[in-house]
Protein backbone atom coordinates (compact mmCIF):
# COMPACT_ATOMS: atom_id res chain seq x y z
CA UNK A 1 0.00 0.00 0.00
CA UNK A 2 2.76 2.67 0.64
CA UNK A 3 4.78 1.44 -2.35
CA UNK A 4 1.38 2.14 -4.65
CA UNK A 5 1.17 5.50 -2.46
CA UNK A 6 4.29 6.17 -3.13
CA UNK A 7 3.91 5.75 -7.29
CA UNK A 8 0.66 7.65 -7.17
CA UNK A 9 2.71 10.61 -5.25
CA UNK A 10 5.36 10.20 -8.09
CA UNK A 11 2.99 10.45 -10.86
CA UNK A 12 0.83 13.45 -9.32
CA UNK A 13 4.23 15.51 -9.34
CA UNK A 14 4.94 14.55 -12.99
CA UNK A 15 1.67 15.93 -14.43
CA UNK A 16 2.57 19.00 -11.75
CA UNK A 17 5.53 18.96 -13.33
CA UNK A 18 4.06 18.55 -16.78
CA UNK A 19 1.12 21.23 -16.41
CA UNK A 20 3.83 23.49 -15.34
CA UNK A 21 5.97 23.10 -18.41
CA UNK A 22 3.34 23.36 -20.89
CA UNK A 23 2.09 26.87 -18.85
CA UNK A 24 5.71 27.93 -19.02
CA UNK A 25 5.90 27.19 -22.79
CA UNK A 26 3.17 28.87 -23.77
CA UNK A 27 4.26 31.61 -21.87
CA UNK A 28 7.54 31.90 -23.66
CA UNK A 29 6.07 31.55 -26.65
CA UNK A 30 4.70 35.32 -26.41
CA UNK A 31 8.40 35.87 -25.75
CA UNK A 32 11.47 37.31 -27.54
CA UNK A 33 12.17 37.23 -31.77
CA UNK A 34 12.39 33.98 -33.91
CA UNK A 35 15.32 31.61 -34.01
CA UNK A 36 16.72 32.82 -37.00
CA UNK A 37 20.17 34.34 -35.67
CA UNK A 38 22.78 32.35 -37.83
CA UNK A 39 26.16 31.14 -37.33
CA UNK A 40 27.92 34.40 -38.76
CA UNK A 41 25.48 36.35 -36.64
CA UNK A 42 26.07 34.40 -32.95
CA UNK A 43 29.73 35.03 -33.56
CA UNK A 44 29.49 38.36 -33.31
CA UNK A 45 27.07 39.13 -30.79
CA UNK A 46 29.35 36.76 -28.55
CA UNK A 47 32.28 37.94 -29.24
CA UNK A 48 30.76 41.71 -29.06
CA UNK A 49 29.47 40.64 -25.91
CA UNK A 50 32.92 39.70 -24.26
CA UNK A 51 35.42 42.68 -26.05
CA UNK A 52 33.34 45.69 -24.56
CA UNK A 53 34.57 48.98 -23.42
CA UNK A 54 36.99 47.65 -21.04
CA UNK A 55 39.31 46.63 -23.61
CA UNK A 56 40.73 49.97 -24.04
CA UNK A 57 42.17 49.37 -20.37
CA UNK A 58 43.89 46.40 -21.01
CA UNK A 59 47.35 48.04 -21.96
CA UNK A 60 47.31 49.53 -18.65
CA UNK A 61 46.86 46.59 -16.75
CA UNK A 62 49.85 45.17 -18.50
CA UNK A 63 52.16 47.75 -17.35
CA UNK A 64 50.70 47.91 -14.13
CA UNK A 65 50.58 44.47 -13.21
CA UNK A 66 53.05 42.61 -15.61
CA UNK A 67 52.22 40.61 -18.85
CA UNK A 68 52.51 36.80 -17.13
CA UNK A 69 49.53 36.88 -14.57
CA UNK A 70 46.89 38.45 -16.73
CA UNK A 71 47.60 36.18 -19.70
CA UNK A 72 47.22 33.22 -17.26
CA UNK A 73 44.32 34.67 -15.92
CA UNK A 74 42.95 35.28 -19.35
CA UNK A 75 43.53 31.90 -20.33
CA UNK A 76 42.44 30.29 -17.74
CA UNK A 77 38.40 32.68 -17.24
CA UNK A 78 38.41 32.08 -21.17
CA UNK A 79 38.25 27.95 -20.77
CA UNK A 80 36.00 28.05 -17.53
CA UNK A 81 33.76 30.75 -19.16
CA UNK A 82 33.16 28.43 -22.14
CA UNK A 83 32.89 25.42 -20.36
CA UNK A 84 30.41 27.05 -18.10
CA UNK A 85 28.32 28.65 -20.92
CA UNK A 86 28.54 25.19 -22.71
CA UNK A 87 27.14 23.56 -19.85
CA UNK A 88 24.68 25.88 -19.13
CA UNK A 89 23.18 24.89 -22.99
CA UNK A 90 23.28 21.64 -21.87
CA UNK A 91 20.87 22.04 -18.74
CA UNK A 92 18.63 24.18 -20.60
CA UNK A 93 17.91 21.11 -23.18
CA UNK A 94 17.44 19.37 -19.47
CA UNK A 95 14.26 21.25 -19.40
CA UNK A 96 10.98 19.81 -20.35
CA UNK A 97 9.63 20.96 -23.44
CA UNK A 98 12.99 22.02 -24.81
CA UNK A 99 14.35 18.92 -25.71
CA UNK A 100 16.57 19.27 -29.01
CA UNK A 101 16.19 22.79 -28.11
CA UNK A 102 13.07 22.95 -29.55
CA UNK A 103 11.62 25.49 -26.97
CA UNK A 104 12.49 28.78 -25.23
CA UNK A 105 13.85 28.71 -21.88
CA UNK A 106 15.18 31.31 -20.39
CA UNK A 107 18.59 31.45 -17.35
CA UNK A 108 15.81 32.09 -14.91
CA UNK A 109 13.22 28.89 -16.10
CA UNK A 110 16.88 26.57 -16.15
CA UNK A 111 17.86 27.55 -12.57
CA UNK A 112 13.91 27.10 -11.13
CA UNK A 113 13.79 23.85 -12.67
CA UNK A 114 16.96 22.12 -11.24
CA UNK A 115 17.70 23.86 -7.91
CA UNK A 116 16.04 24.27 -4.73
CA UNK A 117 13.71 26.66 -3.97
CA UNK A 118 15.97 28.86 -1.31
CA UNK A 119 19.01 28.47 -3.71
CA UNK A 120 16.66 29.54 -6.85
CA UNK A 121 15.70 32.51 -5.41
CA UNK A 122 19.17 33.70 -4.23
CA UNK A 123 20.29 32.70 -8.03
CA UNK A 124 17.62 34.79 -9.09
CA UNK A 125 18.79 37.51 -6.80
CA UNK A 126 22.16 37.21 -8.10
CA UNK A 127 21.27 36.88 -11.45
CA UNK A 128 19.14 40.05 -11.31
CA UNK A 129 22.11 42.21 -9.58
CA UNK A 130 24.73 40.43 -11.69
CA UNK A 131 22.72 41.56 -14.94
CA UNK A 132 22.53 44.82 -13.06
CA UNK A 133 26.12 45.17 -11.87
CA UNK A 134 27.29 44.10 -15.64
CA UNK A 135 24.86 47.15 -17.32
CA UNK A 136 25.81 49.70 -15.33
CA UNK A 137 29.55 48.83 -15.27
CA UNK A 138 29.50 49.13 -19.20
CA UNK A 139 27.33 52.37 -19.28
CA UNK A 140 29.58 54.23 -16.74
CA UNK A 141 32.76 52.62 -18.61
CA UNK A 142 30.84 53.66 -22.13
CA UNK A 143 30.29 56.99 -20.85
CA UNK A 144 33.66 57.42 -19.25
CA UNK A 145 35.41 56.11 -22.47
CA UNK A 146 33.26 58.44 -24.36
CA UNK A 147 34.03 61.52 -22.25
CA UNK A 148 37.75 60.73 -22.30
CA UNK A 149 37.50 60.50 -26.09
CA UNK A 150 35.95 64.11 -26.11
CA UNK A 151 39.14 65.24 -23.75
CA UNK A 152 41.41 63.58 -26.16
CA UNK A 153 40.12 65.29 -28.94
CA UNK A 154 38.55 68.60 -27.90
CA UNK A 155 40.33 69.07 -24.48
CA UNK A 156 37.61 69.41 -22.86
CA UNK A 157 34.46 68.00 -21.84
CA UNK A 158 31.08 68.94 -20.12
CA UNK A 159 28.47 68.12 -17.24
CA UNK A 160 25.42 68.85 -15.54
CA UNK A 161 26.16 68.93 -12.29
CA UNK A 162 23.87 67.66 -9.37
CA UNK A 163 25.57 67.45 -6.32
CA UNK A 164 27.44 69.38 -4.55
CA UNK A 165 26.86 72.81 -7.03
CA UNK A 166 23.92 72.41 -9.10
CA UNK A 167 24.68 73.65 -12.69
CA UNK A 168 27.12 73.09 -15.94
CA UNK A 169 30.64 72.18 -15.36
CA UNK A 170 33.89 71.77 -17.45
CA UNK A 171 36.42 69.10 -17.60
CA UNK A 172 40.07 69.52 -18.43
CA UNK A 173 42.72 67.50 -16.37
CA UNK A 174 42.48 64.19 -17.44
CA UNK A 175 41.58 61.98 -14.23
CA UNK A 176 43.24 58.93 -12.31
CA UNK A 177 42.53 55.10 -13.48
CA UNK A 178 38.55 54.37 -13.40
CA UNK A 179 37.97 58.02 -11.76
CA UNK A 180 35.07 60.35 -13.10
CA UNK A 181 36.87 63.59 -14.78
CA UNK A 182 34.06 65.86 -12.67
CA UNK A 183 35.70 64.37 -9.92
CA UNK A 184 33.29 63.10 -6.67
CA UNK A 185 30.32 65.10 -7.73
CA UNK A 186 27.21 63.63 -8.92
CA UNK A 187 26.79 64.67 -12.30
CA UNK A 188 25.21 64.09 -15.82
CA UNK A 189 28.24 64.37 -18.53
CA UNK A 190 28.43 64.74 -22.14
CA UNK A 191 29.78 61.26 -22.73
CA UNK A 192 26.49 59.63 -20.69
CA UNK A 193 24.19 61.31 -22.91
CA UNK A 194 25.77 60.47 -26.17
CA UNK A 195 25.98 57.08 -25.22
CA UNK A 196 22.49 56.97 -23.69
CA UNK A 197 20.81 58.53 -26.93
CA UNK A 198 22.93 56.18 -29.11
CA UNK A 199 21.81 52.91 -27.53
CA UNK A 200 18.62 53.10 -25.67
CA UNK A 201 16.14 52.68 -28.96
CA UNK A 202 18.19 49.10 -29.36
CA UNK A 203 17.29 48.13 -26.23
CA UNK A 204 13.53 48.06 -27.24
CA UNK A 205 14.71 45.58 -29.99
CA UNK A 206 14.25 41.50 -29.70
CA UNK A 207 17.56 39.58 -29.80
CA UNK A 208 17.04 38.58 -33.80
CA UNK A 209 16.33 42.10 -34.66
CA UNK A 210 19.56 43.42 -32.96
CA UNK A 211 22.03 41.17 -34.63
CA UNK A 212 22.51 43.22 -37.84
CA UNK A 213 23.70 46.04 -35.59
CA UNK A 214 26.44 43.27 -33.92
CA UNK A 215 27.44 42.43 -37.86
CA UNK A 216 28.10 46.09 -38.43
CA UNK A 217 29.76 47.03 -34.77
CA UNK A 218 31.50 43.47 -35.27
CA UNK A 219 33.02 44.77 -38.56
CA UNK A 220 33.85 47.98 -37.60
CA UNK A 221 35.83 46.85 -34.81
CA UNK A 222 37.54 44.77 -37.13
CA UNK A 223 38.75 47.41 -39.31
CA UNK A 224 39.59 49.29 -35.68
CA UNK A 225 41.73 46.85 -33.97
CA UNK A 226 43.98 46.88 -37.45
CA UNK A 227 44.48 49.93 -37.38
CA UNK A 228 45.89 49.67 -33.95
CA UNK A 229 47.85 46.52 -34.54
CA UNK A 230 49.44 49.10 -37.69
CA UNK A 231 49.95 51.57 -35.19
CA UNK A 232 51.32 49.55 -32.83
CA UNK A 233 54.05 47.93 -34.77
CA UNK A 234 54.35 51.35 -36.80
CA UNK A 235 55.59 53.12 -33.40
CA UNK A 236 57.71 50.00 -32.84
CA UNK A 237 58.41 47.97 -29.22
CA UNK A 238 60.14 48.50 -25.83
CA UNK A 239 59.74 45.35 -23.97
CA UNK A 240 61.08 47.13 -21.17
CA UNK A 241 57.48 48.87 -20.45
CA UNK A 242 56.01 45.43 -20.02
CA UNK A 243 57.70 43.64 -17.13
CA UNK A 244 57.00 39.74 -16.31
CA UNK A 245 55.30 40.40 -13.34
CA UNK A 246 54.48 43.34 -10.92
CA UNK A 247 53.50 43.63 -7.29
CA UNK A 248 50.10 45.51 -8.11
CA UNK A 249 47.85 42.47 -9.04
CA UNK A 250 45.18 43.85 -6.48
CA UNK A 251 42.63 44.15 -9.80
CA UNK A 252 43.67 41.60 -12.83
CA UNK A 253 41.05 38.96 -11.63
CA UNK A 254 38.22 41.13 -11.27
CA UNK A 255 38.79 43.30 -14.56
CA UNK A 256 39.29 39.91 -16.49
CA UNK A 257 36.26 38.35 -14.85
CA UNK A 258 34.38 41.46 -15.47
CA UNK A 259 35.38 41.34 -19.40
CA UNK A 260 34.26 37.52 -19.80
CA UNK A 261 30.97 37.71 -17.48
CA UNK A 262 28.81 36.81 -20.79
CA UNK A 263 27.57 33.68 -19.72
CA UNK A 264 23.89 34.48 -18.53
CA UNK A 265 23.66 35.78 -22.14
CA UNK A 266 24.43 32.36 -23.90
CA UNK A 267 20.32 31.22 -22.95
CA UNK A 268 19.04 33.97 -24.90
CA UNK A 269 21.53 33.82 -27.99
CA UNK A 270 20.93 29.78 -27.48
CA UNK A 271 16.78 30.23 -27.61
CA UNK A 272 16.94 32.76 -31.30
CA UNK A 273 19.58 30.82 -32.95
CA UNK A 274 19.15 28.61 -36.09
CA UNK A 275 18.47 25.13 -35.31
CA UNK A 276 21.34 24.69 -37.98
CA UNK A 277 24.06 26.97 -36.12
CA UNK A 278 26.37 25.06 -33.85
CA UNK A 279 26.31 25.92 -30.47
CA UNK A 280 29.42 24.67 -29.08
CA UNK A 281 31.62 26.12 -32.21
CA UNK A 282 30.01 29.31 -31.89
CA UNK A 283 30.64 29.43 -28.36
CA UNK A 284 34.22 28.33 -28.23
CA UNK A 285 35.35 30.36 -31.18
CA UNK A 286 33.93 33.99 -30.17
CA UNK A 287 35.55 33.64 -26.80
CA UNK A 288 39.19 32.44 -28.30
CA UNK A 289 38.25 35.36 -30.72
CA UNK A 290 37.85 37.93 -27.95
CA UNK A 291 40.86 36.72 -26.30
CA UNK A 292 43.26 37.05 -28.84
CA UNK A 293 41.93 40.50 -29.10
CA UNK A 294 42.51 40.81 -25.50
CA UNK A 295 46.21 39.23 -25.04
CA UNK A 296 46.85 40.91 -28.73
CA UNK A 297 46.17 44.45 -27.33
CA UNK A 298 47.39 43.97 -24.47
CA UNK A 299 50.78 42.62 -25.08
CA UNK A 300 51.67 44.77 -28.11
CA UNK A 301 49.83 47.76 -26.95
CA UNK A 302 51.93 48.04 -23.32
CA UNK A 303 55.10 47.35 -25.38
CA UNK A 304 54.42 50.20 -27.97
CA UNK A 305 53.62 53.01 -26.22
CA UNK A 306 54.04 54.28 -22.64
CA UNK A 307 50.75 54.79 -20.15
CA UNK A 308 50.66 57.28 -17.17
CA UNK A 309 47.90 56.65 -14.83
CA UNK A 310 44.51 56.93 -15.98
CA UNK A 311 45.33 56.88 -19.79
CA UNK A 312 43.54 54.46 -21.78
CA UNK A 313 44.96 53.54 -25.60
CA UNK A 314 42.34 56.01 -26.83
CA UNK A 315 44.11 58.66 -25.56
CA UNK A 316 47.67 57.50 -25.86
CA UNK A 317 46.73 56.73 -29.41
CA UNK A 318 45.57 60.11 -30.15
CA UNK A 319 48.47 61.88 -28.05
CA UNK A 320 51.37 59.99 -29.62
CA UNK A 321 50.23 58.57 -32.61
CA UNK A 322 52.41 60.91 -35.53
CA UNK A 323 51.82 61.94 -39.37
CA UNK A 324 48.83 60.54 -41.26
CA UNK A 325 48.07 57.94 -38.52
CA UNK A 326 47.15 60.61 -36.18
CA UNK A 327 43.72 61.62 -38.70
CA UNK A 328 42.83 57.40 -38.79
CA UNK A 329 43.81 56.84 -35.07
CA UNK A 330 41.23 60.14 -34.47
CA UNK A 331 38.58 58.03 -36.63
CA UNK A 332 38.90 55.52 -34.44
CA UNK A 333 38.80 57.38 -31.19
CA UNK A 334 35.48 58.91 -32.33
CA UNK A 335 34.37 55.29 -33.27
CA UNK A 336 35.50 52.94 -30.63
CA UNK A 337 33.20 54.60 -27.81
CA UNK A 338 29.73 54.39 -30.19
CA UNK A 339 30.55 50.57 -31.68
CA UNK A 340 31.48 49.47 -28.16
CA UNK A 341 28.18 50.31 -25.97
CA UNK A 342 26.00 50.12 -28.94
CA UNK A 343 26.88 46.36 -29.40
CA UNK A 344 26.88 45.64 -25.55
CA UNK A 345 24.75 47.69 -23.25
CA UNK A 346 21.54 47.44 -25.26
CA UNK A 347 21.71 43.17 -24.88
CA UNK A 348 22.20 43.56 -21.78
CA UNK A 349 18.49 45.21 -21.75
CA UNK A 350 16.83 43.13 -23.72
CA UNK A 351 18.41 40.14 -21.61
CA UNK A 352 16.88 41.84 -18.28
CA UNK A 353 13.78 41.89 -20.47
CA UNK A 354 13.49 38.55 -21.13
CA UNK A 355 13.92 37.02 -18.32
CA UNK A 356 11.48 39.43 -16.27
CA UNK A 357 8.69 38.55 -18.79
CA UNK A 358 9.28 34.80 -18.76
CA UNK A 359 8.89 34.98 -14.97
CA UNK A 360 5.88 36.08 -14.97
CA UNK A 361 6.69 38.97 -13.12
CA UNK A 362 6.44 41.75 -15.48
CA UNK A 363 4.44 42.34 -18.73
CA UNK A 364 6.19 43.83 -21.87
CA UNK A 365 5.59 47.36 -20.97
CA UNK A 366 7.26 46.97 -17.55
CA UNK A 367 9.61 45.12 -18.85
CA UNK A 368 10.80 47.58 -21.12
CA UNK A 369 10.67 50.20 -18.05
CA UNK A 370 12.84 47.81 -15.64
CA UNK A 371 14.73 46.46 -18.36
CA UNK A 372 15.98 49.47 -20.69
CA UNK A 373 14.71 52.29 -18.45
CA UNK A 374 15.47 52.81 -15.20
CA UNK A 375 19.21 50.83 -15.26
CA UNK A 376 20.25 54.13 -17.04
CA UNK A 377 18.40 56.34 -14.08
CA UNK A 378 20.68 54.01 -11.24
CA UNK A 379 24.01 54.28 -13.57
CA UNK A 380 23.95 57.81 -12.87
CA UNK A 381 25.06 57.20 -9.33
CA UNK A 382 27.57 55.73 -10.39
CA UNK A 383 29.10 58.46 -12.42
CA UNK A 384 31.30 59.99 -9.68
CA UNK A 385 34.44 59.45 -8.02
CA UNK A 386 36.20 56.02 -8.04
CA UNK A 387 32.84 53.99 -7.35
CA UNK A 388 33.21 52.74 -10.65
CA UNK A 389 36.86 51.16 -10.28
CA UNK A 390 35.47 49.72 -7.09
CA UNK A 391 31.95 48.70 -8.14
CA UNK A 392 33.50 46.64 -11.21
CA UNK A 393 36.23 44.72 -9.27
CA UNK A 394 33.84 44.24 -6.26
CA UNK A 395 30.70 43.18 -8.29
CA UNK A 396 32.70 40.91 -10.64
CA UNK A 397 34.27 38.92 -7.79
CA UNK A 398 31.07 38.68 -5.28
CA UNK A 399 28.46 38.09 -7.95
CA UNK A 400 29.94 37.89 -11.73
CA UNK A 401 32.13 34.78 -10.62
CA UNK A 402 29.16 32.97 -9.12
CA UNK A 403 26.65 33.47 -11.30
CA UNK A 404 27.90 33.16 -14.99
CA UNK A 405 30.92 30.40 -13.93
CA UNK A 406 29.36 28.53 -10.74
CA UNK A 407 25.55 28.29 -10.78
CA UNK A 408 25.99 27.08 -14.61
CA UNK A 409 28.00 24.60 -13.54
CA UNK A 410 26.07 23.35 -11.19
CA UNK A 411 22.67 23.01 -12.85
CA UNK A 412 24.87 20.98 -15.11
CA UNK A 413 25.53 18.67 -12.66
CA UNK A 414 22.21 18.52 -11.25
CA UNK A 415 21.10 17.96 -14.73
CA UNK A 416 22.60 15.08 -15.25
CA UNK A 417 20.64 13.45 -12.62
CA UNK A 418 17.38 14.45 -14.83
CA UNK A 419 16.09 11.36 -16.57
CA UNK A 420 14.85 11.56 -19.92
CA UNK A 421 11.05 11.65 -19.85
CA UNK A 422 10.60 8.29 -21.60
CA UNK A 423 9.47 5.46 -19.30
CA UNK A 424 11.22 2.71 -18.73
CA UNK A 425 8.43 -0.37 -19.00
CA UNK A 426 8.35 -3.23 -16.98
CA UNK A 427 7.74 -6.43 -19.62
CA UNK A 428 4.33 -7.93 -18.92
CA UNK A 429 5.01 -11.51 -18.41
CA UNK A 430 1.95 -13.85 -19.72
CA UNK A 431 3.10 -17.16 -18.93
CA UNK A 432 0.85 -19.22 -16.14
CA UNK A 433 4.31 -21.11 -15.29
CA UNK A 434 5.68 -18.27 -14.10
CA UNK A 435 4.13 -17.37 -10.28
CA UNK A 436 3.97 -14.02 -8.39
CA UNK A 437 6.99 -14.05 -6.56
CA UNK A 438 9.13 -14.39 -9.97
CA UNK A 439 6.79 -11.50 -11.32
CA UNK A 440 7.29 -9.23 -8.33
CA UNK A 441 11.59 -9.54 -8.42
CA UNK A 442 11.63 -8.76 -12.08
CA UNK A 443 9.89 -5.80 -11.38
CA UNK A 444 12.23 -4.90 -8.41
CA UNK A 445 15.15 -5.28 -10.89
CA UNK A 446 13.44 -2.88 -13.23
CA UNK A 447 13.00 -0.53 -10.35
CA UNK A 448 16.62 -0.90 -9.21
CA UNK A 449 18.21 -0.59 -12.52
CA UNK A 450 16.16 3.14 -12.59
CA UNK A 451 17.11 4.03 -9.04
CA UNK A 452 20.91 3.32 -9.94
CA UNK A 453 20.93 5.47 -13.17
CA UNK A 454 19.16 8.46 -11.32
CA UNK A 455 21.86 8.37 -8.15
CA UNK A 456 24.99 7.86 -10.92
CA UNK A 457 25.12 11.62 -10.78
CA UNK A 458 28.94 11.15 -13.04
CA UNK A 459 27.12 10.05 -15.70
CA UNK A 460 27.79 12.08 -18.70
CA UNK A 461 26.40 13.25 -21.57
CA UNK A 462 28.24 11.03 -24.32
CA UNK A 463 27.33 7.99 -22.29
CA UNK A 464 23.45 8.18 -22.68
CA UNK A 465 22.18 8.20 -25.96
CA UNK A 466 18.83 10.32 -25.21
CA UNK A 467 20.30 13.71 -26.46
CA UNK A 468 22.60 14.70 -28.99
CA UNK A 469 24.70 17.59 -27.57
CA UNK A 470 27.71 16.72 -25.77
CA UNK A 471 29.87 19.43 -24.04
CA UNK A 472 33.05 17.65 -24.46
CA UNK A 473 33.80 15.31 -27.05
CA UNK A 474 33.28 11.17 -26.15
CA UNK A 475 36.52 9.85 -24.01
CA UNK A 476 36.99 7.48 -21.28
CA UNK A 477 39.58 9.77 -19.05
CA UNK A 478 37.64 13.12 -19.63
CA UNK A 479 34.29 13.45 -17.09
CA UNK A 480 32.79 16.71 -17.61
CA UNK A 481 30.76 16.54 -14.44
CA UNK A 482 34.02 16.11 -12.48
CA UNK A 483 35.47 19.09 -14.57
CA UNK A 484 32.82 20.91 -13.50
CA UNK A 485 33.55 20.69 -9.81
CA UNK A 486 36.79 20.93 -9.94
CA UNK A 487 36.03 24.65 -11.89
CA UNK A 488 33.47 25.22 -9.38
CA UNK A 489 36.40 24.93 -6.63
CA UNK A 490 39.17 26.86 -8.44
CA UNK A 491 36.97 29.76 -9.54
CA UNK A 492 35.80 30.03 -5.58
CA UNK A 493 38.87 29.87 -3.99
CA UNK A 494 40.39 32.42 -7.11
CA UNK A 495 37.58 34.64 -5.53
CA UNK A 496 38.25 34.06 -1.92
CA UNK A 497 42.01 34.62 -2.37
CA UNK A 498 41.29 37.77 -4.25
CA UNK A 499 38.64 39.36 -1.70
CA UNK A 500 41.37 38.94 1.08
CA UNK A 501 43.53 40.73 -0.88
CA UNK A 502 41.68 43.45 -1.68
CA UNK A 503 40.80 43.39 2.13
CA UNK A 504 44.33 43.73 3.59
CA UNK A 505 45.20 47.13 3.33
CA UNK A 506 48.29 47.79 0.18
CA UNK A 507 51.22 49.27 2.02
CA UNK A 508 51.22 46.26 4.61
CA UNK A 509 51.33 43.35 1.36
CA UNK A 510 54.05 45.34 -0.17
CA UNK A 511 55.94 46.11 2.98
């Protein structure tokens, strides 16, 4: 009697479960563009999505901190960020009603069907102030970039000021690393509204109707970064400006992190796609894309020209850059800031967008107002002073390292403990010679055979034969459940070791 009320229990929760999915699909369905993003097309909204406006700070770091540790950390965010965004794809097919990817599920609908309540709700937390963190990181970096490009160019730059002198306000002395020209005060600059008037009408767009703007910023930057690479080996190379390795490593980790937090993206890109379009190859070639830009820039960049502090290569470009490279470098200055938040902030928004509709939590016009809206109103806070140095490194080790490398990672693994919704039958046996008691330990067999394949939570994807994507490809040595935990475990000690050294004051590490 409790075995039977056990099975009736069981199958109550799978049409729960079932009536669930089938509400949740039909309200995704009202959700987002059509899967018609191509291969071409996923590339670059990937790779857009990773080589933002931070890159023109990359130089910088090498000087600062050496050229060894931020390679190695580059290396090393780039595998586990691909990895995790791999595996991430692979839980989402996890989900009923998207097998062979056939539905639309969102990071949110992935991380409420495999994890437990109290943990879904912090994830969503986290995935709501990592989405938030991310936005207005790029919009104050945009709009810093932006403004410093005006200085470069102009000498000069302008605010409305809001706090502590209400009124305009001019900018001439060029400010420290990640510090607002205007100084502490609370003000509304030049660069923010350019960048703001630029991108905001994209953010209204679906995901499909976006990417021909990431094949034109994609392209563009193209034709940018060789004009560097020209200007670069045109100025020629002094190794001695990039040393191996430098005591001030306080911020490589969370600047790199920062730069390769596109993870939560990969469910939308993954849901609009052609069924046609390779997910893993698109995935694994846009980030070993963005991070030869990265090491590219960085390497030949520091070794070209010489950076004081708070000089980005737009300005060092501009400043040093001789003859008729001086007119194209300009071009590029002027260009860099508009290609670079037009092809990241705004997917940001319509990421935000998604995800609150498919919750159920907001409808499309209050989506639009949480998503697109009111991110810009809170980025103005963060406008001033160094909050934004602080706000990047901080939010990209406390929430950016957890929620686009470890939560993936582990609704992977949980994932795998997610049977396949076809029913294993037990074989009705008509023959009169054969009693009850033979009957009832065939069925037991049955029954123990299905309670041994849901507990083998190392079971992988190439050793079942239910779904077709794999995230590594089939060996006997490789287990990409156990790579997963031991990522999960490097990336969280990587963050512990870097909090307590941001922690401990400076003077007393060096001393």
């Amino acid at each position: 009697k409790q075995k039977r009320h056990k099975d009736a229990s069981k199958d109550t929760m799978r049409e729960d479960s079932n009536s669930k999915s089938e509400e949740s699909t039909v309200i995704s369905e009202n959700i987002g563009g059509d899967k018609a993003i191509g291969f071409f097309g996923g590339i670059t909204l990937l790779t857009n999505n990773i080589t933002g406006p931070g890159l023109v700070t990359i130089p910088l770091l090498f000087q600062q901190s050496g050229w060894l540790t931020p390679i190695i950390c580059m290396l090393m965010v780039a595998f586990i960020s691909s990895l995790s965004a791999t595996m991430l794809c692979s839980a989402m097919e996890k989900v009923p009603g998207n097998e062979r990817f056939t539905g639309r599920v969102e990071f949110q609908r992935v991380a409420k069907e495999f994890l437990p309540g109290w943990l879904y709700y912090i994830s969503v937390l986290l995935f709501i102030g990592s989405l938030l963190a991310l936005f207005i990181a790029s919009v104050v970096v945009s709009a810093l970039t932006a403004d410093l490009a005006i200085m470069a160019i102009f000498g000069k730059t302008y605010a409305l000021e809001f706090y502590p002198h209400f009124g305009f306000t001019m900018a001439t002395v060029l400010p420290a690393a990640g510090d607002s020209p205007f100084g502490s005060a609370f003000i509304l600059s030049l660069g923010y509204l350019i960048t703001l008037v630029i991108t905001i009408p994209v953010g209204f767009f679906n995901l499909d109707d976006n990417v021909w703007v990431q094949k034109v910023s994609f392209t563009i930057l193209l034709g940018i970064f060789g004009v560097w690479f020209f200007s670069f080996f045109w100025q020629g190379f002094n190794l001695a400006r990039v040393p191996v390795v430098e005591k001030n490593q306080y911020d490589v980790l969370g600047n790199i992190i920062f730069n390769y937090a596109f993870v939560t993206t990969v469910p939308s890109w993954c849901n609009e796609r052609r069924s046609d379009v390779p997910i893993k190859k698109s995935i694994w070639f846009s980030v070993l894309f963005a991070t030869i830009f990265y090491i590219g820039i960085g390497l030949f960049g520091s070794a070209a020209y010489h950076f004081e502090e708070g000089q980005n290569l737009l300005m060092v470009l501009v400043k040093d850059t001789k003859g008729a490279l001086n007119i194209i470098s300009q071009i590029c200055v002027y260009l860099f800031p508009i290609v670079g938040f037009l092809s990241t902030i705004p997917i940001l928004s319509i990421i935000i967008k998604y995800n609150l509709m498919e919750s159920g939590l907001c409808g499309k016009w209050s989506a639009n107002w949480w998503g697109v809206v009111f991110p810009w109103i809170l980025s103005i806070v963060f406008c001033s002073g160094n909050l934004l140095l602080s706000a990047i490194n901080w939010a990209s080790i406390c929430i950016n390292g957890i929620i686009n490398f470890t939560i993936p990672m582990l609704l992977y693994i949980l994932s795998r403990k997610r049977k396949h919704p076809t029913v294993k039958k037990v074989p009705e046996i008509s023959d009169p010679l054969i009693n009850s008691e033979q009957k009832r330990r065939s069925k037991e067999s049955v029954e123990e055979e299905e309670e041994e394949e849901e507990n083998q939570i190392l079971q992988d994807d190439y050793l079942t034969t239910d779904y077709h994507f794999k995230v590594l490809p089939k060996s006997k040595f490789i287990r990409p459940t156990c790579i997963a935990i031991f990522s999960i475990v490097i990336v969280t000690l990587l963050c512990i070791a870097t909090i307590i050294l941001n922690i401990i004051p400076h003077e007393s590490i060096l001393s």
